[in-house]
Each structure stands twice: as structure tokens, then as C-alpha cells.
Protein backbone atom coordinates (compact mmCIF):
# COMPACT_ATOMS: atom_id res chain seq x y z
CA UNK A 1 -6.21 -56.08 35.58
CA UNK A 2 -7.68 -52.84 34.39
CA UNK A 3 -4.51 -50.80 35.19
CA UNK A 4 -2.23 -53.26 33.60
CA UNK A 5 -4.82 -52.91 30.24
CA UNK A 6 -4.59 -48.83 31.21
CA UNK A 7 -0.47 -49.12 30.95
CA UNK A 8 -0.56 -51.51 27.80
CA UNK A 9 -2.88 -48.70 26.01
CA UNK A 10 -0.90 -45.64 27.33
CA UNK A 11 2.80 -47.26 25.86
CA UNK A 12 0.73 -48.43 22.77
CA UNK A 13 -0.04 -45.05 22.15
CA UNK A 14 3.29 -43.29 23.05
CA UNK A 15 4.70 -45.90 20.97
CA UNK A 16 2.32 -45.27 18.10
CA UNK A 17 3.20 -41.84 18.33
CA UNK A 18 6.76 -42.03 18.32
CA UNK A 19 7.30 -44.67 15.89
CA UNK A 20 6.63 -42.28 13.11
CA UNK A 21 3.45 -43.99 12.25
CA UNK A 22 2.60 -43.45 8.77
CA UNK A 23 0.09 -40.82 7.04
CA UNK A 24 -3.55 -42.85 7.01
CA UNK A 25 -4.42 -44.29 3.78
CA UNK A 26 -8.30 -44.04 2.41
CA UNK A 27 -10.22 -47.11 1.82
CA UNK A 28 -11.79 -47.02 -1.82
CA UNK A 29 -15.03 -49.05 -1.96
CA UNK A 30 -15.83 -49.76 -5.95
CA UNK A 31 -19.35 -47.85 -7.16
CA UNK A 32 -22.07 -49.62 -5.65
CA UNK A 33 -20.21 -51.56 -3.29
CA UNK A 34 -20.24 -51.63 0.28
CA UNK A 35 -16.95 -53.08 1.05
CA UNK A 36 -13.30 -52.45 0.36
CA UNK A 37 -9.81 -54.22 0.85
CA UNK A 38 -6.65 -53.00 1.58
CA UNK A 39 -3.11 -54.89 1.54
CA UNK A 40 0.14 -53.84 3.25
CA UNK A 41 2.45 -54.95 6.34
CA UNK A 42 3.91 -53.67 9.14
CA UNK A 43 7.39 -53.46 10.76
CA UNK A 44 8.40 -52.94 14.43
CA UNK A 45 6.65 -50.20 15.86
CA UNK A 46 5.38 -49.17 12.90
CA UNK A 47 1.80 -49.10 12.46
CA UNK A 48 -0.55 -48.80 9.02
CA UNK A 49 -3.66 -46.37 9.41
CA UNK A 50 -6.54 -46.27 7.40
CA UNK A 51 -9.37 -44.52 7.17
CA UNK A 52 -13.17 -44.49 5.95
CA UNK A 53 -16.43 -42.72 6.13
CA UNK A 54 -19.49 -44.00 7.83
CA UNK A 55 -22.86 -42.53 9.11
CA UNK A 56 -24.21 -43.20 12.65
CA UNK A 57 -25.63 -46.28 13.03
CA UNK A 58 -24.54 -47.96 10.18
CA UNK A 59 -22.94 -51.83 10.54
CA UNK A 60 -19.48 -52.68 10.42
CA UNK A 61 -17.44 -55.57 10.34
CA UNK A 62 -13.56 -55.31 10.45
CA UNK A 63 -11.05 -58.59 9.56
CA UNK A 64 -7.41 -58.36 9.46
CA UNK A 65 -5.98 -61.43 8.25
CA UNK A 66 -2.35 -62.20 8.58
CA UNK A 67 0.09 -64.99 9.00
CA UNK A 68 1.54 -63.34 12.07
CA UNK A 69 -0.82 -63.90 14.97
CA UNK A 70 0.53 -61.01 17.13
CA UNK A 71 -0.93 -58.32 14.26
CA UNK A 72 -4.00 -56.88 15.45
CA UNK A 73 -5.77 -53.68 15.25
CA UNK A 74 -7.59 -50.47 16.55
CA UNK A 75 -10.88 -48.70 15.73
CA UNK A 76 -10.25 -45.09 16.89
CA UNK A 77 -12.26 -41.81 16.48
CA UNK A 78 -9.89 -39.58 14.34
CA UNK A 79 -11.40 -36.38 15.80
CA UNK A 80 -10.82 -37.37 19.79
CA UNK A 81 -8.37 -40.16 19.09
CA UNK A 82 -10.31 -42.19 21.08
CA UNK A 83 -10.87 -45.99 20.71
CA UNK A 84 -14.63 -46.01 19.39
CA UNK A 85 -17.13 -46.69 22.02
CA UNK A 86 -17.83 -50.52 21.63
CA UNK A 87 -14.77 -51.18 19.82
CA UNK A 88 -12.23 -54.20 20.88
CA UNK A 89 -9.39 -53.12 23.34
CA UNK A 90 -6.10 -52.61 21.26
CA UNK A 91 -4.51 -55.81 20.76
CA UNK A 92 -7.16 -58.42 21.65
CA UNK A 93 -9.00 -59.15 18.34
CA UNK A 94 -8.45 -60.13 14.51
CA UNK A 95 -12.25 -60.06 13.80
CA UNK A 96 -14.76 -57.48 14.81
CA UNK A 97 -18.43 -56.13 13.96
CA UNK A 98 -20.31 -53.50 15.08
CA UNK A 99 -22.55 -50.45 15.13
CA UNK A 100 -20.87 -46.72 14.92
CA UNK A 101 -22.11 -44.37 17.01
CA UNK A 102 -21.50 -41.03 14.97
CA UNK A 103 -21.12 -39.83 11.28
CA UNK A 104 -17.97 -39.38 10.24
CA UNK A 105 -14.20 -40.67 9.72
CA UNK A 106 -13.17 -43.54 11.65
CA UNK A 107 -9.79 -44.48 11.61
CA UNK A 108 -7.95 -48.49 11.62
CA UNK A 109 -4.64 -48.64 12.98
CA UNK A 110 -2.94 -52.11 12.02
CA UNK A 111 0.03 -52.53 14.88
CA UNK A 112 2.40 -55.83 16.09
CA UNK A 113 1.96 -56.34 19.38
CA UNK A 114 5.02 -55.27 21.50
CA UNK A 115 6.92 -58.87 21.88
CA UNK A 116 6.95 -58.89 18.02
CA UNK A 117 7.46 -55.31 17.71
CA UNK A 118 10.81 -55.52 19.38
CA UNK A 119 11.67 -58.09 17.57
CA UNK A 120 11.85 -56.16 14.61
CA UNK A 121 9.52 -58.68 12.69
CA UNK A 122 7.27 -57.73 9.43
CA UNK A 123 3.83 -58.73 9.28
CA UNK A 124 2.03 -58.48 5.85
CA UNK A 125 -1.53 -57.85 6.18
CA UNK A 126 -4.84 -57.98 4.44
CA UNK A 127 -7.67 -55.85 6.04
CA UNK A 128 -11.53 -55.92 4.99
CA UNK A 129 -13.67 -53.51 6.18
CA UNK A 130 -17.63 -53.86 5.17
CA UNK A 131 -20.28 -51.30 5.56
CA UNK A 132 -23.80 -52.10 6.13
């Protein structure tokens, strides 16, 4: 089982690369606000990054909503690109919360799973990221 998860995340991430993945976006929280919102969608093997700023220890909670149930995404360390300690395994959740474990930009990658991917399908997203 872990090998087959090993594979899924190497071709995920030669994938990700080669697909021409898109320049990350910021997420904008409004003065005084701890939360922010983002809307887009995804093609293929295309994949939608954002970013945002957090200190260590500091409380987050991630939700990607969509229509298309094979859209999930990916809590990586921009600096190792690294899934985050803690973090979900690409492709397994829709929903997650949890503490960071340095300061610094994080990065979400919003990705269709590979059945859907080759497909060719589009999956518009919303994605709300709060910071406690």
C-alpha cells in the first residue's frame, strides 16, 4: 500500500510539473479578518496554486468545495516542496484543519485526480482557507 501511495505522489508531481501548472495566486484576507476565499477551476492536468502567510503554530482549516468529487488538494511547503508535515496525502481529502509547524509561505495546490484528469474534464472550485 505505501509504495502504490509513493508511485501515485511521484506521477502527481511529475505531472504537476509538466502540466505547466500555473504561477501561484496570493490569498487576500480583508483588514481584520482572518479568512479569505478564492474562486477558480481546473482543467486536465492543470492545477491552481495558491499561496498564504502563516506563523508557526497558528490554526488552519482548508475547504475546497466543488461539484466534481475527484478535485482535491495539497498543502505543500513552498521552500522544500514538501507536503507539510501533518497535512492530508494528495488526493484523499476536501476538508482539512490543522496546526503549521513553521513561519512562513505555505502553498495549496487544487488538482483533478488522474481518472478525471485524462478525461480532460473542468472542475470549478471554491477554496476557503481560515487562519487562527
Amino acid at each position: 500500500m505505501r509504495k502504490g501511495l509513493g508511485v501515485f505522489i511521484f506521477i502527481w508531481l511529475f505531472l504537476s510539473l509538466a502540466s505547466g501548472a500555473r504561477a501561484a495566486e496570493r490569498i487576500q484576507f480583508k483588514s481584520g479578518s482572518n479568512s479569505g476565499t478564492v474562486s477558480g477551476s481546473v482543467k486536465g492536468y492543470d492545477m491552481a496554486s495558491y499561496l498564504f502567510g502563516a506563523k508557526a503554530g497558528q490554526a488552519v482549516t482548508i475547504r475546497l468545495s466543488s461539484k466534481n468529487r475527484f478535485l482535491y488538494f495539497n498543502l505543500v511547503d513552498p521552500a522544500t516542496s514538501n507536503t507539510v508535515p501533518g497535512a492530508p496525502s494528495p488526493g484523499t481529502v476536501t476538508e482539512w484543519s490543522g496546526t503549521l509547524p513553521k513561519s512562513g509561505d505555505y502553498q495549496i495546490d487544487v488538482f483533478l485526480m488522474r481518472n478525471e484528469a485524462r478525461r480532460g474534464k473542468t472542475a470549478p472550485f471554491t477554496l476557503d482557507l481560515t487562519i487562527k
